[in-house]
Protein backbone atom coordinates (compact mmCIF):
# COMPACT_ATOMS: atom_id res chain seq x y z
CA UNK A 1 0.00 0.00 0.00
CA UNK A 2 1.27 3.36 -0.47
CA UNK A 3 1.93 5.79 2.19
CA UNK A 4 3.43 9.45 2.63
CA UNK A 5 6.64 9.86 3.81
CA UNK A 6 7.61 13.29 5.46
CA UNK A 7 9.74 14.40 2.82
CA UNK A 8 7.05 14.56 1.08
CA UNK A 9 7.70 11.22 -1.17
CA UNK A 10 5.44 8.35 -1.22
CA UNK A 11 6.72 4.60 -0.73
CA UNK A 12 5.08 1.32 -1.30
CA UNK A 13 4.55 -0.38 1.87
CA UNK A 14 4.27 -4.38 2.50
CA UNK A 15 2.55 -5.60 5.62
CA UNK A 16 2.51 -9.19 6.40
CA UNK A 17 1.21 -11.03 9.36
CA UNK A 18 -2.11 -12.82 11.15
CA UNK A 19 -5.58 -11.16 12.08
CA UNK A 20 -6.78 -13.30 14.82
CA UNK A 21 -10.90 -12.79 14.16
CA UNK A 22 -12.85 -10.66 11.98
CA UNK A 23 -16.72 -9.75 13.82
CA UNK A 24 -19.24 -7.53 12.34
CA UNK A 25 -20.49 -5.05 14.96
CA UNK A 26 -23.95 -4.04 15.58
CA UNK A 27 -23.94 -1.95 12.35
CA UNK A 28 -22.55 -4.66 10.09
CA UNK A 29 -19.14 -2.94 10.09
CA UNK A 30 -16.05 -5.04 9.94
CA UNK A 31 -13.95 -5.40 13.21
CA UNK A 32 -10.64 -6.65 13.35
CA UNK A 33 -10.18 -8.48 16.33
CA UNK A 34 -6.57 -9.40 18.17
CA UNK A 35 -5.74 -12.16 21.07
CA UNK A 36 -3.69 -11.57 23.75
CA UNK A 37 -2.61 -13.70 26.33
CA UNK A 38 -0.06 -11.40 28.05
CA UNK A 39 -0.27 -9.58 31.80
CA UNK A 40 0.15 -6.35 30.60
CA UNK A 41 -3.30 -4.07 29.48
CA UNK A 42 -2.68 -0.93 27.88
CA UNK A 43 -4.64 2.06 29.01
CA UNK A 44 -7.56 3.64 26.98
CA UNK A 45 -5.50 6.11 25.50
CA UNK A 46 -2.98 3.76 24.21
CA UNK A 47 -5.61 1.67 22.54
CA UNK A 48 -6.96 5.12 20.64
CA UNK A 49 -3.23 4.92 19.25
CA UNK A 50 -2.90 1.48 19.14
CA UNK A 51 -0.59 0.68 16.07
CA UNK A 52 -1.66 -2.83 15.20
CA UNK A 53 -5.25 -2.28 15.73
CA UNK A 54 -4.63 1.01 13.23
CA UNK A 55 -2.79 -1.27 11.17
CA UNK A 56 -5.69 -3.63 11.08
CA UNK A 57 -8.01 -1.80 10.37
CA UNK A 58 -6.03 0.41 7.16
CA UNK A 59 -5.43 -3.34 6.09
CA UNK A 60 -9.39 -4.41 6.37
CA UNK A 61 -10.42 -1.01 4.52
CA UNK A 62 -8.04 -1.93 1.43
CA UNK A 63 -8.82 -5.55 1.59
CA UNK A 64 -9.32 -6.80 -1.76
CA UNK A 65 -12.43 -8.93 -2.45
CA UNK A 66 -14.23 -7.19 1.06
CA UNK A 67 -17.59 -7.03 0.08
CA UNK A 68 -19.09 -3.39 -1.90
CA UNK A 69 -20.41 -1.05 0.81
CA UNK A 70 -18.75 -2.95 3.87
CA UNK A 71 -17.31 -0.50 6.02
CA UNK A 72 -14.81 -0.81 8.71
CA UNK A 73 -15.84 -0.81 12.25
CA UNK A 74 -13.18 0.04 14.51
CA UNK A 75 -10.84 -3.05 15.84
CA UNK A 76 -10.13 -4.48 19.76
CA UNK A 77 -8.12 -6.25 21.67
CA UNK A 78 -9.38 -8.87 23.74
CA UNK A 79 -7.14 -9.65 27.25
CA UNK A 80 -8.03 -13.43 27.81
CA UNK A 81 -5.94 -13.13 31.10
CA UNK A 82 -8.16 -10.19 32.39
CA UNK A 83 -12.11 -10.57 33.01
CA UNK A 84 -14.13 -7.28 32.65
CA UNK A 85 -14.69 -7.13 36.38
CA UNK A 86 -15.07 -9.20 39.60
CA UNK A 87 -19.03 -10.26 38.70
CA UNK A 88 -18.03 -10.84 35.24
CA UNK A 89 -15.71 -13.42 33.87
CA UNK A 90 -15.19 -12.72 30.49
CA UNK A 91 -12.26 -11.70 28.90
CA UNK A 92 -11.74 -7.77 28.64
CA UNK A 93 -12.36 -6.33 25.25
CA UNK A 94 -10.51 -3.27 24.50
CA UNK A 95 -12.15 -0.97 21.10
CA UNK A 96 -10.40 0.83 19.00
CA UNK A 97 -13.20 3.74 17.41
CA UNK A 98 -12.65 3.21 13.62
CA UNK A 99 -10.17 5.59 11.86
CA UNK A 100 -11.82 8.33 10.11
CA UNK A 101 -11.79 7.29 6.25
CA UNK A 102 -12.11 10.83 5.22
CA UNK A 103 -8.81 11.80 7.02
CA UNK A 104 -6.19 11.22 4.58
CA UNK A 105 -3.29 10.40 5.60
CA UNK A 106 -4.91 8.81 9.02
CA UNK A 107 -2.79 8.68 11.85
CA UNK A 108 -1.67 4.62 10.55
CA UNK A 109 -0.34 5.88 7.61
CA UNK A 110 1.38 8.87 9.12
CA UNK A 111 3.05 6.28 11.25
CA UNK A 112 3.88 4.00 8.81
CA UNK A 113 5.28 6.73 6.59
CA UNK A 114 7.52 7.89 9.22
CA UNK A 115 8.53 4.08 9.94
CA UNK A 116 10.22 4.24 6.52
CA UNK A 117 11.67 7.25 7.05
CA UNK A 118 13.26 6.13 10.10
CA UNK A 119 14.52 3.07 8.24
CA UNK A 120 15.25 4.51 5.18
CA UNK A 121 17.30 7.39 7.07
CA UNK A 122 18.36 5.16 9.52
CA UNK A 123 18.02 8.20 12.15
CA UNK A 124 16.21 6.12 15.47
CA UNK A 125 16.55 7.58 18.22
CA UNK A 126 16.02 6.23 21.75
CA UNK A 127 13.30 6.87 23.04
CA UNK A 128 11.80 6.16 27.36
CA UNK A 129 9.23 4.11 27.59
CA UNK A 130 7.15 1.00 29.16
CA UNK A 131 9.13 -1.06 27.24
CA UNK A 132 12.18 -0.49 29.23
CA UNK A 133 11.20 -2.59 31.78
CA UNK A 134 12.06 -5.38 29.51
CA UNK A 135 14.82 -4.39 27.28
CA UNK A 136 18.35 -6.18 28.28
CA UNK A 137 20.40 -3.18 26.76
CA UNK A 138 19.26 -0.51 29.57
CA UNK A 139 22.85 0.02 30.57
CA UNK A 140 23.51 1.15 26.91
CA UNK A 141 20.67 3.13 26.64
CA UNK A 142 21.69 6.33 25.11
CA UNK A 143 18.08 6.85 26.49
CA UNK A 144 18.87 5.80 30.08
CA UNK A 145 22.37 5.99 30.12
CA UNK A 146 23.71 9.55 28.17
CA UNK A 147 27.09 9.11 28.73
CA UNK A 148 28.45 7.47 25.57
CA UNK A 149 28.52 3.75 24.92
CA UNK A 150 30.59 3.94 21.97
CA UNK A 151 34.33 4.89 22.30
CA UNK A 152 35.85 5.73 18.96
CA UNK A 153 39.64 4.37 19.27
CA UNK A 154 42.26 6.39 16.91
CA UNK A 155 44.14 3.50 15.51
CA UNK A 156 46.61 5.95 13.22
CA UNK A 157 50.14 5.53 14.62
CA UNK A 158 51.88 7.94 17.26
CA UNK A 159 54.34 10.51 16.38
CA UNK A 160 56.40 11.87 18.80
């Protein structure tokens, strides 16, 4: 698919991967629905942002051979570890509203076009965040750690 990049250039983008369920909400829109058996819930305004469920959902709107007229209904995640509350057992769903389809470039494709830019430039940049808590290179963090982690060694011979 092709997305913006913020020079202003466009690049063909290929996304490959698994969508656990497709529903149809209460409207007959489409609703891309993801799995997840981990601990760890994000909060509501993480799952407004939610990347895959974005990325889902961009993918279900350009899905070739989806029915004329079906429309995309938003996406969710659904914790099987959590229940919705302590009278109810079921799994917590988490919904995703459905991007805006008159908002070009959505917010997806604004992050997928500055993915390749990051790639493409190769400019990353560390970046704090929950994901620290579980990365094994903290103590080379240029993030955590701003002293530098890389000592550039002057191999050129000595004069005296």
């Amino acid at each position: 698919m092709p997305v913006s990049i913020p020079d202003g250039s466009t690049a063909d983008v290929t996304v490959r991967g698994f969508l656990d369920r497709i529903e149809r909400d209460e409207h007959g829109g489409l609703v891309a629905i993801d799995l997840k058996t981990t601990n760890t819930v994000p909060t509501k305004a993480e799952i407004a942002q939610h990347g895959q469920l974005g990325l889902y959902q961009v993918l279900l709107r350009e899905a070739a051979g989806r029915p004329e007229g079906d429309h995309v209904g938003g996406a969710a995640l659904v914790q099987l570890r959590k229940d919705t509350g302590t009278n109810d057992p079921a799994p917590k769903e988490q919904a995703q509203l459905p991007i805006d389809e008159q908002q070009k470039p959505s917010w997806v494709e604004a992050a997928l076009g500055q993915a390749v830019h990051v790639l493409r430039t190769e400019d990353i940049t560390a970046t704090e965040g929950k994901q620290c808590n579980y990365c094994a290179f903290t103590a080379i963090c240029p993030a955590k750690n701003p002293s530098p982690s890389v000592i550039e060694i002057d191999t050129r011979e000595r004069r005296s």
